[in-house]
Protein backbone atom coordinates (compact mmCIF):
# COMPACT_ATOMS: atom_id res chain seq x y z
CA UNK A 1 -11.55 -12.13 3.12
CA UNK A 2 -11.32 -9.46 5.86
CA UNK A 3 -9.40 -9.67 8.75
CA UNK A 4 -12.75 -8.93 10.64
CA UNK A 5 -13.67 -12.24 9.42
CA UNK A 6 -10.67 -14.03 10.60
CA UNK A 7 -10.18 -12.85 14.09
CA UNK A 8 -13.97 -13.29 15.29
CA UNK A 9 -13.79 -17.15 14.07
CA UNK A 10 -12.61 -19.34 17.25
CA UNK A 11 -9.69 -21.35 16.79
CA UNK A 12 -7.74 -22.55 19.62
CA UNK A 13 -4.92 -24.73 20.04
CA UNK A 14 -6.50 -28.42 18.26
CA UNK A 15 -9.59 -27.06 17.81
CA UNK A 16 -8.51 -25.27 14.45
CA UNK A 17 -11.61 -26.10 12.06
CA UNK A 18 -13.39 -23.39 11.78
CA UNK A 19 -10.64 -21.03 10.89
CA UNK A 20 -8.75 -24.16 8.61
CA UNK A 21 -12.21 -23.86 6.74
CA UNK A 22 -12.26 -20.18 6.00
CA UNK A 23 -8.83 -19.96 4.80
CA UNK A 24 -8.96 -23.02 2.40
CA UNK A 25 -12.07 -21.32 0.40
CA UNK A 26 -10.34 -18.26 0.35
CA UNK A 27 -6.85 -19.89 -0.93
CA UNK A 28 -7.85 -22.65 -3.54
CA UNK A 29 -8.83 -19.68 -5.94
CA UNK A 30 -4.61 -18.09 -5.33
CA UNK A 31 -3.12 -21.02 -6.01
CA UNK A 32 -2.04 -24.13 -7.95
CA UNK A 33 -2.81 -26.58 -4.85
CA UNK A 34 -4.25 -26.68 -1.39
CA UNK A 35 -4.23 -29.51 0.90
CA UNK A 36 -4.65 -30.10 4.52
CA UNK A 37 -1.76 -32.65 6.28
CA UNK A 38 -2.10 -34.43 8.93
CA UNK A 39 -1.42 -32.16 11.29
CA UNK A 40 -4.37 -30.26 10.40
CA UNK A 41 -2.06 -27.65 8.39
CA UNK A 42 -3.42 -26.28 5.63
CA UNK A 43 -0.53 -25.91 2.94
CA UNK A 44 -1.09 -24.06 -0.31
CA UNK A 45 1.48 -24.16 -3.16
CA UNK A 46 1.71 -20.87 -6.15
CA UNK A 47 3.98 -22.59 -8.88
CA UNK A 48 6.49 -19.92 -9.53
CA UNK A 49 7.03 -18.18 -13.02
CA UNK A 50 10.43 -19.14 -13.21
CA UNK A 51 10.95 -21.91 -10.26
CA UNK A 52 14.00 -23.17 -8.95
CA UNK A 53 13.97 -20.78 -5.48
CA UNK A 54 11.41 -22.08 -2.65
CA UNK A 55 10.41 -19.62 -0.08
CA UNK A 56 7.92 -20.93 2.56
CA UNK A 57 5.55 -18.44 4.42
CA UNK A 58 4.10 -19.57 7.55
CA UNK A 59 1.61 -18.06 9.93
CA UNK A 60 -0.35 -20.16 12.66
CA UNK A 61 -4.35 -20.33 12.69
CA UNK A 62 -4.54 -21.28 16.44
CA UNK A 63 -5.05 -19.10 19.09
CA UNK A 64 -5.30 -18.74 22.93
CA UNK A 65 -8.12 -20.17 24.92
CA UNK A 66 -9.75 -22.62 27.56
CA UNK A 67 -10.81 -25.84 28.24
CA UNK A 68 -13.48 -27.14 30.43
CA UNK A 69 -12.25 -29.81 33.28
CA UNK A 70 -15.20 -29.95 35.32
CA UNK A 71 -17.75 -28.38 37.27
CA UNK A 72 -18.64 -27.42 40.86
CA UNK A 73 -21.60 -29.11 42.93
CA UNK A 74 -23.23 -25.33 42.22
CA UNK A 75 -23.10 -25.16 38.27
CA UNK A 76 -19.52 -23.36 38.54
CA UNK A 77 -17.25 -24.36 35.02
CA UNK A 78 -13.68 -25.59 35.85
CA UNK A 79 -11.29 -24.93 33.74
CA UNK A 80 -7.48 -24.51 32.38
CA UNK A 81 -5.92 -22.39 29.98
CA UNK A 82 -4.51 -23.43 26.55
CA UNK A 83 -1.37 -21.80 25.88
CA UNK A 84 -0.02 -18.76 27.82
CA UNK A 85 -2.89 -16.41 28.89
CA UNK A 86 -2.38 -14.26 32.37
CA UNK A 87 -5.00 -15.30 35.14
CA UNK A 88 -4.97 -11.58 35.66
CA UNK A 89 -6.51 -10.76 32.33
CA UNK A 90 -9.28 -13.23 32.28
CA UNK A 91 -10.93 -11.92 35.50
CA UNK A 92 -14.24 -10.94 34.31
CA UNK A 93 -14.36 -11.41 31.01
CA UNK A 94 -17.16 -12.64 28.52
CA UNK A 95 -16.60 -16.17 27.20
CA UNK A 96 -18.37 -18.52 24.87
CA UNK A 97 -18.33 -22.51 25.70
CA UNK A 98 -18.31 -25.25 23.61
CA UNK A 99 -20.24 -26.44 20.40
CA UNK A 100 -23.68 -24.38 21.57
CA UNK A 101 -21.53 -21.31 22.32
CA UNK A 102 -22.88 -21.24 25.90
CA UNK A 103 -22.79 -17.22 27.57
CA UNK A 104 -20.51 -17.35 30.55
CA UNK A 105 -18.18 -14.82 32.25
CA UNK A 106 -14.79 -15.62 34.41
CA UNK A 107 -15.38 -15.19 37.91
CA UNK A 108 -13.50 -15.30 40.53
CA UNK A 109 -14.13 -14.19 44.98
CA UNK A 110 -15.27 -10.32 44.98
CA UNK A 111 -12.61 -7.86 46.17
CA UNK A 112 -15.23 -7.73 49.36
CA UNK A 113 -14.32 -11.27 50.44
CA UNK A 114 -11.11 -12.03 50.08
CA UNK A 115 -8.53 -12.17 52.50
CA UNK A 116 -5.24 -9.83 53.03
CA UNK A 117 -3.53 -12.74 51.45
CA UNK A 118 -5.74 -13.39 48.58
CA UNK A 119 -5.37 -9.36 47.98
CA UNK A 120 -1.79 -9.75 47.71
CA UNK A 121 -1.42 -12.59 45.11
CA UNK A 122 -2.27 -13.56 41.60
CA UNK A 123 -5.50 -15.79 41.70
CA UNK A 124 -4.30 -18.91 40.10
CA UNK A 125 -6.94 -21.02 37.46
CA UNK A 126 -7.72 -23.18 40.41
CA UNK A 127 -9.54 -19.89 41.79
CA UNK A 128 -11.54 -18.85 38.72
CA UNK A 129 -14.45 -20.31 37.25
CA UNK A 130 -16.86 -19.40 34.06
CA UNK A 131 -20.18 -18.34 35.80
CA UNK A 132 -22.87 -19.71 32.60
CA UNK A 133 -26.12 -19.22 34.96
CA UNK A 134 -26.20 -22.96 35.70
CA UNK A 135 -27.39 -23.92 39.00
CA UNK A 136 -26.78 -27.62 39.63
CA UNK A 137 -23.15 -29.32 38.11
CA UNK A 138 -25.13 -31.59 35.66
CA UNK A 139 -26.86 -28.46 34.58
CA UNK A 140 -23.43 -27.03 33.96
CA UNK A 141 -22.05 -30.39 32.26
CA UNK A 142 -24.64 -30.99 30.13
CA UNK A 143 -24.27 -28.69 27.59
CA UNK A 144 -20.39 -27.59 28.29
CA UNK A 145 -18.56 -31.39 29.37
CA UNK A 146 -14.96 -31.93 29.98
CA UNK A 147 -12.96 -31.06 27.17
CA UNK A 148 -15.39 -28.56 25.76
CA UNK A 149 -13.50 -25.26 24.59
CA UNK A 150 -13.89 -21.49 25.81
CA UNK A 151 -13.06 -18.48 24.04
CA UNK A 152 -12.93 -14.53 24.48
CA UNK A 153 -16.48 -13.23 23.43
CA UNK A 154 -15.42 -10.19 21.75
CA UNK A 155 -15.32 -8.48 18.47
CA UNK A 156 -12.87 -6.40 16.11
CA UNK A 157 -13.43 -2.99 16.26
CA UNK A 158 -11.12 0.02 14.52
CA UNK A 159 -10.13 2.97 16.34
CA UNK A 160 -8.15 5.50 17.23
CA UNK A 161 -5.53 7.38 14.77
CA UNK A 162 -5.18 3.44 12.78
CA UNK A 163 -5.75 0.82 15.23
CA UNK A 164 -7.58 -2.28 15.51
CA UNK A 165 -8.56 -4.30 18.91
CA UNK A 166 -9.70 -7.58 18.93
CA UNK A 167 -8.71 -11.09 20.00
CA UNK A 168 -6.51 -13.54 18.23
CA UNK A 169 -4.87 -10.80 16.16
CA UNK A 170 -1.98 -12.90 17.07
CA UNK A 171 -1.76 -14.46 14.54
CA UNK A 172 -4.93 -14.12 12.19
CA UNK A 173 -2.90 -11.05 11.84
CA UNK A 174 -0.32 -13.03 9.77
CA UNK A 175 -3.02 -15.63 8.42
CA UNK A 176 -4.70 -12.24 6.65
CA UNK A 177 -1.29 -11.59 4.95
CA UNK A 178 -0.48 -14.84 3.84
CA UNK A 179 -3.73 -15.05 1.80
CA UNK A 180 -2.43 -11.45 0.79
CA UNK A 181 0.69 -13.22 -0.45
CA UNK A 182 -1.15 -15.81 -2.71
CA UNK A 183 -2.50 -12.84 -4.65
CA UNK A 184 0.37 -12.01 -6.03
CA UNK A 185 2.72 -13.73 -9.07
CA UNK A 186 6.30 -14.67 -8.60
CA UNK A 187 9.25 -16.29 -10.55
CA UNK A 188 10.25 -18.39 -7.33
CA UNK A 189 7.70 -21.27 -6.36
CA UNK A 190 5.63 -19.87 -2.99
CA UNK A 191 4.35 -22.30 -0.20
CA UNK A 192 2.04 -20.61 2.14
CA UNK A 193 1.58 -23.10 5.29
CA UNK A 194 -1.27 -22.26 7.72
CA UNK A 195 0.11 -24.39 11.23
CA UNK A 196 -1.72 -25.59 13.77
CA UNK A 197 -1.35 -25.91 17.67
CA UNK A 198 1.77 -22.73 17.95
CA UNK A 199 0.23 -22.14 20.91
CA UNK A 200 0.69 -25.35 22.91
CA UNK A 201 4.39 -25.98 21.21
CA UNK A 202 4.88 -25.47 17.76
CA UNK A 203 3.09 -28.54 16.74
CA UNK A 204 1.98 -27.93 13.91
CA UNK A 205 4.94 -26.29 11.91
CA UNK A 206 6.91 -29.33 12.67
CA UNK A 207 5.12 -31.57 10.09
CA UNK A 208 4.71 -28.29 7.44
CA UNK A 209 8.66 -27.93 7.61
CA UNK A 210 8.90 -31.58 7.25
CA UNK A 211 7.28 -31.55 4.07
CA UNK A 212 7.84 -28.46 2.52
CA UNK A 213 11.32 -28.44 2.30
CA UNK A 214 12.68 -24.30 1.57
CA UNK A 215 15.02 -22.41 0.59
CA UNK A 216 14.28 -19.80 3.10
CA UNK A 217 11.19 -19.63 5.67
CA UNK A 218 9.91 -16.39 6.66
CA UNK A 219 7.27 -16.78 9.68
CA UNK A 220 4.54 -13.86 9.71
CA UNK A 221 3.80 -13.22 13.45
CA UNK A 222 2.05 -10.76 15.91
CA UNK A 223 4.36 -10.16 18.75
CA UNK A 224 4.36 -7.98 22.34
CA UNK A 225 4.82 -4.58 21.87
CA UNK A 226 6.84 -3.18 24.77
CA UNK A 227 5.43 0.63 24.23
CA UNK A 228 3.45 1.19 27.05
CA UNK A 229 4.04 4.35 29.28
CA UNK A 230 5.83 2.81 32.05
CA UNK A 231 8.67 0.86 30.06
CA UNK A 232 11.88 2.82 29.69
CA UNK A 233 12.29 3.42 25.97
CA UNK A 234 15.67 1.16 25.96
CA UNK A 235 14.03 -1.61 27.01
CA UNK A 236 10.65 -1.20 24.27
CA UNK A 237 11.41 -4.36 22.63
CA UNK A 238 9.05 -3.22 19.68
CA UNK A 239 6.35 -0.46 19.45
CA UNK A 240 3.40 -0.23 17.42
CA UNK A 241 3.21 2.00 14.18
CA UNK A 242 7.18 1.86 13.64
CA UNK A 243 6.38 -0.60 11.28
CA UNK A 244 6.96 -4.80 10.62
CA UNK A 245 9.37 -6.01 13.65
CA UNK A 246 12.24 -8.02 12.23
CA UNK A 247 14.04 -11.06 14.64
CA UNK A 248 17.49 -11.71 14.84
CA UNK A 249 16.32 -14.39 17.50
CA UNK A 250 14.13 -15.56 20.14
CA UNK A 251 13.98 -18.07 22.87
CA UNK A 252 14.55 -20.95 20.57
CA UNK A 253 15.78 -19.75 17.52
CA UNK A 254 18.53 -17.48 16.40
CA UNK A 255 17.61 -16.38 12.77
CA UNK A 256 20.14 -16.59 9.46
CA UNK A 257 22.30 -13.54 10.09
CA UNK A 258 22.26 -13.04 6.27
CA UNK A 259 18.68 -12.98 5.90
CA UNK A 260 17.81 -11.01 9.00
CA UNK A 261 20.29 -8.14 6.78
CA UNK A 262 18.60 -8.81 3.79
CA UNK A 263 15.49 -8.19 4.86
CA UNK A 264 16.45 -5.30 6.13
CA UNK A 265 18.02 -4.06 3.19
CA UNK A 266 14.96 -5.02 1.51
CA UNK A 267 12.77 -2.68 3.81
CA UNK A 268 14.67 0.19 3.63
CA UNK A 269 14.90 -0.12 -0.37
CA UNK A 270 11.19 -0.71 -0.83
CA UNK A 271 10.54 2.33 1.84
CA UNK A 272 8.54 -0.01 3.62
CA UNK A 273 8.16 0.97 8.22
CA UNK A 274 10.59 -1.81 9.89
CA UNK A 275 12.15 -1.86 12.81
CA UNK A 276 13.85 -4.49 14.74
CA UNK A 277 12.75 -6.42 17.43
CA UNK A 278 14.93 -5.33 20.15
CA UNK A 279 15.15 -8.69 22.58
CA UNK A 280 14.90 -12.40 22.55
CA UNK A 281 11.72 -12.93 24.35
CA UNK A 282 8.70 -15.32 23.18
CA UNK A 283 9.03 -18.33 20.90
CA UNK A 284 7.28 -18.97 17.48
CA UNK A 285 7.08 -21.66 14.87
CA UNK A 286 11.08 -20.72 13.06
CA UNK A 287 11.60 -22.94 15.30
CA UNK A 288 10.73 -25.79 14.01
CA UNK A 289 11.53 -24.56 10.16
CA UNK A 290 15.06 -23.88 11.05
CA UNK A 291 15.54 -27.37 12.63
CA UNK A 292 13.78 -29.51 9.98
CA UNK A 293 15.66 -32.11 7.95
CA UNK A 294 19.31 -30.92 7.17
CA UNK A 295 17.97 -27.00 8.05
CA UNK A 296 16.38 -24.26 6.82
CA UNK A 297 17.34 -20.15 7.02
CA UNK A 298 14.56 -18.42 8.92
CA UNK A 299 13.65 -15.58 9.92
CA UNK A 300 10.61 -13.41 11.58
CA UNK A 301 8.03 -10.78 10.55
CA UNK A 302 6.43 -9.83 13.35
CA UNK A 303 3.32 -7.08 13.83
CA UNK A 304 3.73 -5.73 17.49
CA UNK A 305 0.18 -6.21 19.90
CA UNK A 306 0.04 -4.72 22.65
CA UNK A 307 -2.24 -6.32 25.61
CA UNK A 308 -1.48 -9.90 23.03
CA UNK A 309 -2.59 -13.01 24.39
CA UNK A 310 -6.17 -11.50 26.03
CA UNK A 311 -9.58 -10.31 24.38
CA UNK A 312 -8.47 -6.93 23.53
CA UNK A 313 -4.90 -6.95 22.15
CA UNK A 314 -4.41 -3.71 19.79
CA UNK A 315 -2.30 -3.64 16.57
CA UNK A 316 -1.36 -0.30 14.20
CA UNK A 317 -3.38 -1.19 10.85
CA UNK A 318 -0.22 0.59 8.78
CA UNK A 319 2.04 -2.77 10.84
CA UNK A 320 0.11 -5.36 9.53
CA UNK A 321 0.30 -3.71 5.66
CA UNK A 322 4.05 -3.58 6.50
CA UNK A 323 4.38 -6.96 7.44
CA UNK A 324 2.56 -7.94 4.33
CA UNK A 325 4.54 -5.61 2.00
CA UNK A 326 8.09 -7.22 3.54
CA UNK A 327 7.00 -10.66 2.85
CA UNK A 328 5.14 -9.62 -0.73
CA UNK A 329 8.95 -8.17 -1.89
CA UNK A 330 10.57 -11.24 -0.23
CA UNK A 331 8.79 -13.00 -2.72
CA UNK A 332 9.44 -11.03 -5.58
CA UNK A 333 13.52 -11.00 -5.53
């Protein structure tokens, strides 16, 4: 499967299916079992030459979205975001909604009409609607209802000296390299968990740790970059084409000291790009790994995005093969 593939399938937070569905015909042919939990998860299990060592990999399928609330007495969509997307970014943008992938685009007062005030503030979700052409609320309702979901209507495109845009690469980014992962054999027994709902909480990695019980988790992520011109370079948490960003912690994790160096040791051995991620910003699904049952060590392979979380985040193609070459000689020690 491409990564194309991956990031142009919608997925949001609970609405999962479409991406769960791509990614358990590409693993059952890796792997010695696939189910689904649930928790929607899909978990997929490579008995190990050897056995004895567990490693977990987990990556989440959800992404960022919107969900439909309501509608105005003139066909205008209400709506909310799911999981952390800036009201500045979705201005204007293209959107499909719900099942018949409706054609809509975020609007929000022209420039022209607003006041001094409005000029000087961030317009809030309350402001913005998605414009589909209706002209009456049932009109609007009737095809896009309450609870119906919204996504970025744009595609993956290379360019540049190596880079990708698209939406979602965070994290079909890490979703591409697990099912990388399952192609390979190893002595130690490999779990490769596909989680649901990071987005909204960590949701779904809380049932996967439950069950899977490791030895060691290693999360495959995409992460902000902090590499644009205006950020002083002491303060670039990451930067694209350095290579797979490595955690020491986060806002609600701090990873296994020893494996943090050992996977750094491992990088610099292999000659594979790394560099740490220089901060403690953002939260992802270790989380709930290193707090399942009696514990677990974890820590974080992250592919820097810049612009992450809106319909054209950008990624260095050479970091996501990093990324998947770290986790591939995790699995091989």
């Amino acid at each position: 499967m491409e990564l194309k593939t991956l990031c142009e399938l919608n997925g949001a937070s609970g609405q999962e299916g479409p991406v769960r569905r791509a990614v358990m015909e590409a693993a059952k042919p890796l792997c010695d079992q696939v189910k689904i939990d649930r928790m929607g998860n899909v978990i997929a299990f490579k008995q190990g030459k050897k056995g004895g060592r567990h490693v977990v990999f987990s990556a989440h399928m959800d992404e960022i979205g919107f969900i439909i609330i309501d509608a105005t007495e003139e066909g205008l969509l209400q709506f909310r975001p799911i999981g952390g997307v800036d009201p500045r970014v979705a201005v204007s943008k293209y959107v499909v909604v719900g099942e018949k992938q409706v054609k809509g685009v975020i609007g929000a007062l022209a420039i022209h009409l607003q006041s001094e005030d409005d000029e000087k503030r961030v317009l809030g979700y309350e402001n913005l609607y998605i414009d589909i052409g209706a002209k009456t609320k049932d009109e609007a309702l009737a095809d896009c209802p309450p609870g119906s979901y919204a996504y970025y209507d744009y595609g993956y495109q290379e360019f540049g000296d190596g880079f990708v845009v698209s939406k979602a690469l965070d994290d079909r980014v890490g979703c591409w390299n697990l099912l990388r992962v399952l192609e390979g054999s190893y002595d130690a027994d490999v779990t490769c968990a596909f989680v649901t709902q990071e987005e909204v909480g960590r949701r779904g990695a809380m049932g996967a740790a439950f069950a899977t019980e490791a030895d060691a988790a290693i999360i495959l992520e995409g992460t902000a970059a902090g590499d644009l011109g205006d950020v002083d370079k002491t303060s670039r948490v990451c930067e694209a084409g350095l290579g797979v960003a490595v955690s020491f912690m986060d806002r609600s994790s701090i990873h296994s000291p020893e494996l943090y160096r050992e996977l750094m040791a491992l990088a610099e051995q292999k000659g594979i790009a790394h560099q740490a991620k220089r901060g403690s910003t953002g939260s992802n699904d270790a989380a709930s790994f290193q707090r399942s049952k009696g514990g677990v060590r974890t820590c974080v392979l992250s592919v820097p995005c810049r612009y992450i979380h809106g319909p054209s985040s950008v990624a260095k193609i050479s970091d996501i093969d990093a990324q998947y070459e770290l986790a591939k000689a995790f699995a091989e020690m």
